[in-house]
C-alpha atoms as a PDB file:
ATOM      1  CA  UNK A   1     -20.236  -9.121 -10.422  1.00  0.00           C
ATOM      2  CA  UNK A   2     -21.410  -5.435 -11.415  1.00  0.00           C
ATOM      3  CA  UNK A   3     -19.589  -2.281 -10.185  1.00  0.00           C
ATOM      4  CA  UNK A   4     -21.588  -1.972  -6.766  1.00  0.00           C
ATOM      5  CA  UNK A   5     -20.286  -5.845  -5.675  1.00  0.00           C
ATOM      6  CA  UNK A   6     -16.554  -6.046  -6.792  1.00  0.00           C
ATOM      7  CA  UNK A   7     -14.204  -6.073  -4.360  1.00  0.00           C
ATOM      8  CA  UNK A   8     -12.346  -2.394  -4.694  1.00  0.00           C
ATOM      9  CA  UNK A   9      -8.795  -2.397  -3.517  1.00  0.00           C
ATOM     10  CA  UNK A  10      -5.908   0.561  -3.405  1.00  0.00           C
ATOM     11  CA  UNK A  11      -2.592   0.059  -3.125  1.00  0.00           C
ATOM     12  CA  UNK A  12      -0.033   3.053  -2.485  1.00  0.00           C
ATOM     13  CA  UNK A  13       3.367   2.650  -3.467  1.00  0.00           C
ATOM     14  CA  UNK A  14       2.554  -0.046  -6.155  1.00  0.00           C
ATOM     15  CA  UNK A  15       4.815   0.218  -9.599  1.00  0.00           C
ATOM     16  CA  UNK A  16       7.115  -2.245  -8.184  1.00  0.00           C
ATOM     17  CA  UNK A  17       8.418  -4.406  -5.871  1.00  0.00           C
ATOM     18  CA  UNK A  18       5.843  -5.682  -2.957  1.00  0.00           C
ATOM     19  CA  UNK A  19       2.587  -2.902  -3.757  1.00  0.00           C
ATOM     20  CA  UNK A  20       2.947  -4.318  -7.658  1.00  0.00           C
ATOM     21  CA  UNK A  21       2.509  -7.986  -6.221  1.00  0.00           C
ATOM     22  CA  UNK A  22       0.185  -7.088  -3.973  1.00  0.00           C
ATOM     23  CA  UNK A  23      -1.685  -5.341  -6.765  1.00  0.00           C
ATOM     24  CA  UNK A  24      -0.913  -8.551  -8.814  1.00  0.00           C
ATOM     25  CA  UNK A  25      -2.725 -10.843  -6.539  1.00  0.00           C
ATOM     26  CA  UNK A  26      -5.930  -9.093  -5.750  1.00  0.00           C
ATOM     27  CA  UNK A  27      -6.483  -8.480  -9.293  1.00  0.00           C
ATOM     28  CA  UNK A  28      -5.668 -12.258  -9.862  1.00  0.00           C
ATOM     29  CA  UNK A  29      -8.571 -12.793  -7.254  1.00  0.00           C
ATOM     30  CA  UNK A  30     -11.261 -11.241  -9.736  1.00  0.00           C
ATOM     31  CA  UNK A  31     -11.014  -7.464  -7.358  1.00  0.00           C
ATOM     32  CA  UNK A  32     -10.708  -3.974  -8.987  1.00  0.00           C
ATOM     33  CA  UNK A  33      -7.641  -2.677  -8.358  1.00  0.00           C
ATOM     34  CA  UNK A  34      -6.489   0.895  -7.711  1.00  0.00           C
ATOM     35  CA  UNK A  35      -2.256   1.073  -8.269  1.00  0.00           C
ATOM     36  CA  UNK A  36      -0.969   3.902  -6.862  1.00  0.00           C
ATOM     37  CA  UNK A  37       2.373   5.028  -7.873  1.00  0.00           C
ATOM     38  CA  UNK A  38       4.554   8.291  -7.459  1.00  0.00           C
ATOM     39  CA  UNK A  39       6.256   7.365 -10.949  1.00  0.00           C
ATOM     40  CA  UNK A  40       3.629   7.516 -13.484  1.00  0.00           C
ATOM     41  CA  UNK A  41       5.308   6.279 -16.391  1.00  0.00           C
ATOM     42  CA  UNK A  42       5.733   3.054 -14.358  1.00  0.00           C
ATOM     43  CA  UNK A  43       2.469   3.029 -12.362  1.00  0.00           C
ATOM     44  CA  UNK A  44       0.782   3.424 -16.079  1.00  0.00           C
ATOM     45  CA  UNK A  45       3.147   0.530 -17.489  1.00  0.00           C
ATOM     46  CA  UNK A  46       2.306  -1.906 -14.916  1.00  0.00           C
ATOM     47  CA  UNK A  47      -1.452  -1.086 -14.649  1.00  0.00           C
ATOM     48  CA  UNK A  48      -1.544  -1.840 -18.586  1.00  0.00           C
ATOM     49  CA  UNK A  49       0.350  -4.823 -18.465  1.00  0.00           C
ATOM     50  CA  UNK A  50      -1.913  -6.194 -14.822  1.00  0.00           C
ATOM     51  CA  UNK A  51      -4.897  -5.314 -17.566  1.00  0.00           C
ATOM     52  CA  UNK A  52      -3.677  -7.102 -20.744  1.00  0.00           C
ATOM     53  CA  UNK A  53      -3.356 -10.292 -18.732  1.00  0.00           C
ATOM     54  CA  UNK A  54      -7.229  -9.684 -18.405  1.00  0.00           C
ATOM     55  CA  UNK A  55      -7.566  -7.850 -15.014  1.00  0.00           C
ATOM     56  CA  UNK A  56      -9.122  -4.813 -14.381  1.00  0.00           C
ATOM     57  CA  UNK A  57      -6.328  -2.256 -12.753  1.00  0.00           C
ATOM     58  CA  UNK A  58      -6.555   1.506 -12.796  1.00  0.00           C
ATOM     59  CA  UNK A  59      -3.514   3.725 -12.522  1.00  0.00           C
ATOM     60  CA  UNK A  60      -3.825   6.885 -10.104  1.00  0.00           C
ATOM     61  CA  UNK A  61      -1.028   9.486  -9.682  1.00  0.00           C
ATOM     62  CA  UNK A  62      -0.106   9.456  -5.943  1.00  0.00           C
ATOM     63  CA  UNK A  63       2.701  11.048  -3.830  1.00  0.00           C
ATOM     64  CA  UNK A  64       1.799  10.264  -0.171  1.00  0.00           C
ATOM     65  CA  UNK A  65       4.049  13.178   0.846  1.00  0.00           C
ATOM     66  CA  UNK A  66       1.891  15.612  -1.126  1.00  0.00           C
ATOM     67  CA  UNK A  67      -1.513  16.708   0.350  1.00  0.00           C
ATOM     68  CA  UNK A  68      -2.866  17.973  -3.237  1.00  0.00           C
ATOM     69  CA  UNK A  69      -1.679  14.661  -4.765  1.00  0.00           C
ATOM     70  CA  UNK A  70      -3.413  12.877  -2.224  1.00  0.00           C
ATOM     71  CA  UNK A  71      -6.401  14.947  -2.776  1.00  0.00           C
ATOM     72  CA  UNK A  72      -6.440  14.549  -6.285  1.00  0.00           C
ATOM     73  CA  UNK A  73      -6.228  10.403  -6.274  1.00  0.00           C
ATOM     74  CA  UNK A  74      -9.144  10.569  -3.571  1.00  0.00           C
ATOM     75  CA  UNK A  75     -11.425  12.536  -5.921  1.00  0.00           C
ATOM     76  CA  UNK A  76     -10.289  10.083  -8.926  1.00  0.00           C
ATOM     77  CA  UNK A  77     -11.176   6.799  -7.208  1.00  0.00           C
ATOM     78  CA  UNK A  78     -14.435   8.567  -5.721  1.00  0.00           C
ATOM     79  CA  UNK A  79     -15.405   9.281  -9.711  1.00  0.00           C
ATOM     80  CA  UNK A  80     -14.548   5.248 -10.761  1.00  0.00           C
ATOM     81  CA  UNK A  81     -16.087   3.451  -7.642  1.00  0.00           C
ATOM     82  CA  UNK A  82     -18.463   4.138  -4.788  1.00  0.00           C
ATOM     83  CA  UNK A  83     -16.737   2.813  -2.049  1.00  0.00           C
ATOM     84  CA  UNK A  84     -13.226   1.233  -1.319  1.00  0.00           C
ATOM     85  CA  UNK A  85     -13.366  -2.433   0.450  1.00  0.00           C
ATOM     86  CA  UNK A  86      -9.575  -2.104   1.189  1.00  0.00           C
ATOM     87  CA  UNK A  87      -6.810   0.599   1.271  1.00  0.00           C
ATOM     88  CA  UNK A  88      -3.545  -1.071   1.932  1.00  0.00           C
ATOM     89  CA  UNK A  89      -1.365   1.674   3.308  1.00  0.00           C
ATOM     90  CA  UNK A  90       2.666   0.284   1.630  1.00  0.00           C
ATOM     91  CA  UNK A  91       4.274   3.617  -0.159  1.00  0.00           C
ATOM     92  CA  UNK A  92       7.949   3.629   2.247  1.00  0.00           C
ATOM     93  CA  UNK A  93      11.552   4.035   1.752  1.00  0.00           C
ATOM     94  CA  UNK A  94      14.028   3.125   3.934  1.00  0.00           C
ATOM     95  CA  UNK A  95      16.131   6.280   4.270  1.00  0.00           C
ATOM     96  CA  UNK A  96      19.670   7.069   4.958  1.00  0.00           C
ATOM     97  CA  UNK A  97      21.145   4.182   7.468  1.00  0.00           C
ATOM     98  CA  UNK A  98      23.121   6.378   9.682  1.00  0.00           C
ATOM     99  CA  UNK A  99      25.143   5.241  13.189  1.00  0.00           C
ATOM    100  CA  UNK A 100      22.812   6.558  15.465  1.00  0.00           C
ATOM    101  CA  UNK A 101      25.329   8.567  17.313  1.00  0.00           C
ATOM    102  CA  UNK A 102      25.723  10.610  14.234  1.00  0.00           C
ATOM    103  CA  UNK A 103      22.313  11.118  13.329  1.00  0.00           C
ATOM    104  CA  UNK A 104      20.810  14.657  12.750  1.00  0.00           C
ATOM    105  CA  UNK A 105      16.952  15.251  12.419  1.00  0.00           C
ATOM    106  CA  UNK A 106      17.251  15.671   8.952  1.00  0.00           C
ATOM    107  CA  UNK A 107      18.226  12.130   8.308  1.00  0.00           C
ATOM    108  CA  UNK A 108      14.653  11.023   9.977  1.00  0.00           C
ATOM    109  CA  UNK A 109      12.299  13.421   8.435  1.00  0.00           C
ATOM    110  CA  UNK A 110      11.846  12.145   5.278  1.00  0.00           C
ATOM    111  CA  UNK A 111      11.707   8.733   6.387  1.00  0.00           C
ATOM    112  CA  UNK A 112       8.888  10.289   8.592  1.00  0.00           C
ATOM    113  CA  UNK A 113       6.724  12.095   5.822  1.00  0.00           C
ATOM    114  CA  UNK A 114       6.470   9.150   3.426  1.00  0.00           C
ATOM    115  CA  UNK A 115       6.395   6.380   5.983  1.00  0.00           C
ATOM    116  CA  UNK A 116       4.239   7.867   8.585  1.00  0.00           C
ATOM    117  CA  UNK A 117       2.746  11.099   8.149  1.00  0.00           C
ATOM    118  CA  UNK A 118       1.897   9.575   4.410  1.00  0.00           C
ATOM    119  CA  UNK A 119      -0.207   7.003   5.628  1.00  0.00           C
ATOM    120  CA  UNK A 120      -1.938   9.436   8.207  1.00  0.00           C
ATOM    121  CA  UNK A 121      -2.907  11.774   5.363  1.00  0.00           C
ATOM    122  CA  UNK A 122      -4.236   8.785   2.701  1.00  0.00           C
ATOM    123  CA  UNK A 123      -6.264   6.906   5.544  1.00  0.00           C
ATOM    124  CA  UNK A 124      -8.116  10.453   6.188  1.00  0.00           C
ATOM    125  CA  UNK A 125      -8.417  11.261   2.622  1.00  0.00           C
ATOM    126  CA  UNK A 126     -10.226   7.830   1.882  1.00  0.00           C
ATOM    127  CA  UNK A 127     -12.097   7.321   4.886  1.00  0.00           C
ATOM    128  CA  UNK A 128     -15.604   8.056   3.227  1.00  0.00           C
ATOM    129  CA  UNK A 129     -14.935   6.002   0.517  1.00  0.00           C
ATOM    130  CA  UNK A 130     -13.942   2.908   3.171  1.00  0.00           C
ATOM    131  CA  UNK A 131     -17.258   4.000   5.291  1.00  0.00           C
ATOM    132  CA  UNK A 132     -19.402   3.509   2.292  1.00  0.00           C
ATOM    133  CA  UNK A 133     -17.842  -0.528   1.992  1.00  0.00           C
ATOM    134  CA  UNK A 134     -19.760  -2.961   3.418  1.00  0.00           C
ATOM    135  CA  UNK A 135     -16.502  -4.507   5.289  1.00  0.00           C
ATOM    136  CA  UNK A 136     -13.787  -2.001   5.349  1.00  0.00           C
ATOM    137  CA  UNK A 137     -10.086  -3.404   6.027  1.00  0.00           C
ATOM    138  CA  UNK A 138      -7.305  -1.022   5.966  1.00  0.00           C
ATOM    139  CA  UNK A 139      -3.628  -2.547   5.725  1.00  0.00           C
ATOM    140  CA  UNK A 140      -0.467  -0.774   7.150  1.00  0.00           C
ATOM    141  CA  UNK A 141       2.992  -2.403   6.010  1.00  0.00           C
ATOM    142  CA  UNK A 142       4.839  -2.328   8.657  1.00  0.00           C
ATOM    143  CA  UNK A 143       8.483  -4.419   9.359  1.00  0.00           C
ATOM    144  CA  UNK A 144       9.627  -6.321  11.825  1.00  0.00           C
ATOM    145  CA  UNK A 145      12.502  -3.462  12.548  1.00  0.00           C
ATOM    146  CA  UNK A 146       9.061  -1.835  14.285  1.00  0.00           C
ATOM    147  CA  UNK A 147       8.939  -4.079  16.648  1.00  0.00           C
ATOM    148  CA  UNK A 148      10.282  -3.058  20.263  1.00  0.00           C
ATOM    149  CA  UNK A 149      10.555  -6.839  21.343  1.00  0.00           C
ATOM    150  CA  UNK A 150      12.252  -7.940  17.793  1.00  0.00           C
ATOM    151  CA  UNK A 151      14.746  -5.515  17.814  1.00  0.00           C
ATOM    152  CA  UNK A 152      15.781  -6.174  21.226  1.00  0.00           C
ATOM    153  CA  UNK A 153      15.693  -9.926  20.902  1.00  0.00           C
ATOM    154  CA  UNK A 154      19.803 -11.211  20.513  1.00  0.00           C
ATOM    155  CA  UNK A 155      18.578 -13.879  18.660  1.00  0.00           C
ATOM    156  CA  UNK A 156      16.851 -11.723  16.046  1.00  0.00           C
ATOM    157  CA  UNK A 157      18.503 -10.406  13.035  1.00  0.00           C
ATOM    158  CA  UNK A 158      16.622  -7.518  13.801  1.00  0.00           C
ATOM    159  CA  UNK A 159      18.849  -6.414  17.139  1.00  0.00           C
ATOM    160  CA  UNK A 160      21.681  -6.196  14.864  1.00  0.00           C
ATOM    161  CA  UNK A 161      20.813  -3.280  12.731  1.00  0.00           C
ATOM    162  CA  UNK A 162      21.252  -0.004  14.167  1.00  0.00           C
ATOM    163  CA  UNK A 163      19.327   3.300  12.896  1.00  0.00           C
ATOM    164  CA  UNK A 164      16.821   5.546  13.806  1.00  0.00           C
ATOM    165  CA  UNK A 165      15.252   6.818  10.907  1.00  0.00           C
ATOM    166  CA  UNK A 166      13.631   3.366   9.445  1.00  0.00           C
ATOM    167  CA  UNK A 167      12.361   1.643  12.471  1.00  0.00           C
ATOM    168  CA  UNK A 168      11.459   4.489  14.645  1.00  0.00           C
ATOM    169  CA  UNK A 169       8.748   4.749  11.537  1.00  0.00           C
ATOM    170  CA  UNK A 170       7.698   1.480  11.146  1.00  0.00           C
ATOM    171  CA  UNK A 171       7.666   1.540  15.131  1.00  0.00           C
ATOM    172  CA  UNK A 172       4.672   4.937  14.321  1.00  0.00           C
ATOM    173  CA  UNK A 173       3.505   3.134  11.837  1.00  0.00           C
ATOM    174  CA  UNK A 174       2.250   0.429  14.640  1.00  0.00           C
ATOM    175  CA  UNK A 175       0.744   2.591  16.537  1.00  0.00           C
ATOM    176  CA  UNK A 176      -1.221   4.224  14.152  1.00  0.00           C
ATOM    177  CA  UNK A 177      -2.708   1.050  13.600  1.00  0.00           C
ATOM    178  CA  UNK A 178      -3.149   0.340  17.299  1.00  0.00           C
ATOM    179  CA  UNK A 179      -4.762   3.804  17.403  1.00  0.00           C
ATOM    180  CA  UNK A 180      -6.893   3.489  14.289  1.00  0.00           C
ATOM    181  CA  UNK A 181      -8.531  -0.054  14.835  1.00  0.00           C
ATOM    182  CA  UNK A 182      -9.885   1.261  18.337  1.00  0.00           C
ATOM    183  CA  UNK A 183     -11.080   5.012  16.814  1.00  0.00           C
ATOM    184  CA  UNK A 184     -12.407   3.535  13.666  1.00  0.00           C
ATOM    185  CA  UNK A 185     -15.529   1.187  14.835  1.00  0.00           C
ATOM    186  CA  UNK A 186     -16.481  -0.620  12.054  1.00  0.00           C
ATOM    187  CA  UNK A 187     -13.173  -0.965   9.931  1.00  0.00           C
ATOM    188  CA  UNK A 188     -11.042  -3.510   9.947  1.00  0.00           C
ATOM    189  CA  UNK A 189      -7.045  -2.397  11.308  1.00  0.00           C
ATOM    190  CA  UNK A 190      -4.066  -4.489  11.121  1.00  0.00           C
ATOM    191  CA  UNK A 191      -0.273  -4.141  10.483  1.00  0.00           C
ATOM    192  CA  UNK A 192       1.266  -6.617   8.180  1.00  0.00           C
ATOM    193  CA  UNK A 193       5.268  -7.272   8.312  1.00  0.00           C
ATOM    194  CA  UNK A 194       6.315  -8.601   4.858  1.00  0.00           C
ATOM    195  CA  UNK A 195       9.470 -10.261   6.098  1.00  0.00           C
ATOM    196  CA  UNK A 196      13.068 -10.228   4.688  1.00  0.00           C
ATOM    197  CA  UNK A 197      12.113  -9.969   1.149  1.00  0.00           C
ATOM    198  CA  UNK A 198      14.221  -9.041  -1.604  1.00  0.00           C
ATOM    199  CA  UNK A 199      13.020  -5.879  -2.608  1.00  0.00           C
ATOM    200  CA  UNK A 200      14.805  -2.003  -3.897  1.00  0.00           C
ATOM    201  CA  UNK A 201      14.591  -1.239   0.248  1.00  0.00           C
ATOM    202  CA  UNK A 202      17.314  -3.482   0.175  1.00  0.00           C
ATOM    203  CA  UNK A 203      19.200  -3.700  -2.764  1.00  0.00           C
ATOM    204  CA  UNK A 204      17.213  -6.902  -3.213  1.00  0.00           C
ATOM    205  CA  UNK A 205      19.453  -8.662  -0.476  1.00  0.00           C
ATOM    206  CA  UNK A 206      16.373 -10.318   0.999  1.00  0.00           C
ATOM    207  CA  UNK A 207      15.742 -13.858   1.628  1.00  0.00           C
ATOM    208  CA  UNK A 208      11.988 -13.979   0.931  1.00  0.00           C
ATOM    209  CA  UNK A 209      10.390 -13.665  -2.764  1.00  0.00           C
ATOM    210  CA  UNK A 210       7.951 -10.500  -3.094  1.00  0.00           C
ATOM    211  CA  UNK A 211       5.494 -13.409  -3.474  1.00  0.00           C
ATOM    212  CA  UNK A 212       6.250 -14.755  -0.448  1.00  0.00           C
ATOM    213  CA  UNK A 213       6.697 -11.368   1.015  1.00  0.00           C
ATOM    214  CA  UNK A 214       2.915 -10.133   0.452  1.00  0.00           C
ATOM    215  CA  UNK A 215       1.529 -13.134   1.996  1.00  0.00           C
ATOM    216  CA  UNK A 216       0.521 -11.456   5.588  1.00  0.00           C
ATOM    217  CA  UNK A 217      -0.774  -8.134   3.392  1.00  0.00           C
ATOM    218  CA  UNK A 218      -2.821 -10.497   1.087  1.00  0.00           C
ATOM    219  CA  UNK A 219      -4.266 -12.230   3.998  1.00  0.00           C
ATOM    220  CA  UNK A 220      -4.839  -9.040   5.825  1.00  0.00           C
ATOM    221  CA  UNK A 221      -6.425  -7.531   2.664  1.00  0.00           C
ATOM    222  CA  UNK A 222      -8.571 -10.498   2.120  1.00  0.00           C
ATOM    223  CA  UNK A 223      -9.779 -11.020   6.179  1.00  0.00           C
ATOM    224  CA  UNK A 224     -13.976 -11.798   6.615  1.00  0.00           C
ATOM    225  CA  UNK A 225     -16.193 -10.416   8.855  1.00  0.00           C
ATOM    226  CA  UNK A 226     -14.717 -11.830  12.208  1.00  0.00           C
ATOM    227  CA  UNK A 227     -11.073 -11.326  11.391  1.00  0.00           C
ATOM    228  CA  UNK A 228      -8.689  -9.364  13.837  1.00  0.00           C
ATOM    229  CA  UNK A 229      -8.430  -6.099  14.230  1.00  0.00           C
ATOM    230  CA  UNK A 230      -5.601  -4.232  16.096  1.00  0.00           C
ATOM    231  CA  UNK A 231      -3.113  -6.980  15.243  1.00  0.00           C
ATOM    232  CA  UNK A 232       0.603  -6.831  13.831  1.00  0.00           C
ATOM    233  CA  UNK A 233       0.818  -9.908  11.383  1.00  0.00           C
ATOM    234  CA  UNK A 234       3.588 -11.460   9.036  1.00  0.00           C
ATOM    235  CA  UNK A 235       3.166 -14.645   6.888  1.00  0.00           C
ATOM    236  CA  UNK A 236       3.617 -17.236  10.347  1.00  0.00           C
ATOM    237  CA  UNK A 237       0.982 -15.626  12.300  1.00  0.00           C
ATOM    238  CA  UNK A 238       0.967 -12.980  15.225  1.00  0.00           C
ATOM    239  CA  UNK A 239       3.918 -10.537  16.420  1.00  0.00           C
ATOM    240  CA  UNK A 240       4.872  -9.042  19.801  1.00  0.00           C
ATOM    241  CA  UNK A 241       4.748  -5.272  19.732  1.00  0.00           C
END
């Protein structure tokens, strides 16, 4: 495969946890991958170790929260590749769990600009690059705490955590893929909910490994031609919104 036929892939979010497997597996899959990472002494540590097990992973500085950063890791891919097959959209944080009833707007915002208005601003930034793919499939990790019939479901875990700041974004984060698969003709939209995985989000309590916890994103990331679009995913199959 030369440079115009690999599969190009970029990751946000992806020194550790779930975007580091995720970058793990697509490189494993022969793809060139594109980890981006806020941290950049541990995006450039994990690109070089992903690369000295043989794979071909390029570290690129990226804050999701910062329009110049954003800017600046667009023109970087743009100069390495011509086009991007796949962005997978999984930079969050969970934010402060407050009781709801004691909530302020400043315990949501932040939540908001990495988990929703990030992805907003790296799916516009990279659009030409996805237009120039041949099969464009953009990713958005979502959670099942986005889920308006989850979280009201008594038998779901779900229903039992109370906050506003976390799933009112992943809950956005939905409907920007809803949105995006129907304005986006062409490219490939889906939402992907990991699962209860132990990650950093939370304090590694989770039940799932990161392995296991990247399945829906890696078969999201890896769909053909007649794959879904406009679908909300984990590892089992489909979701109710």
């Amino acid at each position: 495969m030369n440079a115009t036929t690999t599969t190009t892939a970029l990751v946000t979010g992806a020194n550790k946890g779930l975007g580091r497997e995720t970058v793990r597996r697509l490189a494993e899959l022969g793809w060139r991958v594109f980890l981006g990472a806020r941290d950049a002494e541990r995006g450039r540590a994990a690109a070089e170790e992903f690369n000295t097990a043989g794979h071909d992973v390029s570290f690129v500085p990226l804050d999701v929260t910062s329009a110049e950063s954003i800017a600046a890791a667009a023109k970087s891919v743009a100069e390495q590749t011509q086009h991007l097959d796949v962005l997978i959209n999984n930079a969050g944080i969970g934010g402060p769990w407050v009781d709801p009833a004691d909530t302020v707007a400043g315990d949501v915002r932040e939540v908001f600009e990495t988990n929703v208005f990030g992805p907003i601003q790296v799916t516009h930034a990279f659009l030409p690059l996805l237009r120039a793919a041949a099969q464009p499939r953009i990713v958005m990790v979502s959670s099942g705490m986005g889920s308006l019939a989850i979280t009201s479901d008594p038998a779901r875990l779900e229903s039992t955590l109370h906050g506003l700041g976390y799933p009112a974004s992943k809950a956005a984060v939905n409907m920007l893929t809803s949105q995006y698969s129907r304005a986006l003709p062409g490219i490939q939209v889906n939402a992907a909910d990991p699962g209860y995985t132990a990650t950093d989000l939370n304090g590694n309590s989770g039940r799932q490994t990161v392995t296991e916890g990247t399945d829906a994103i890696i078969r999201l990331a890896t769909l053909g031609p007649d794959g879904p679009t406009g679908g909300y995913f984990d590892r089992e199959g489909s979701l109710p919104w």
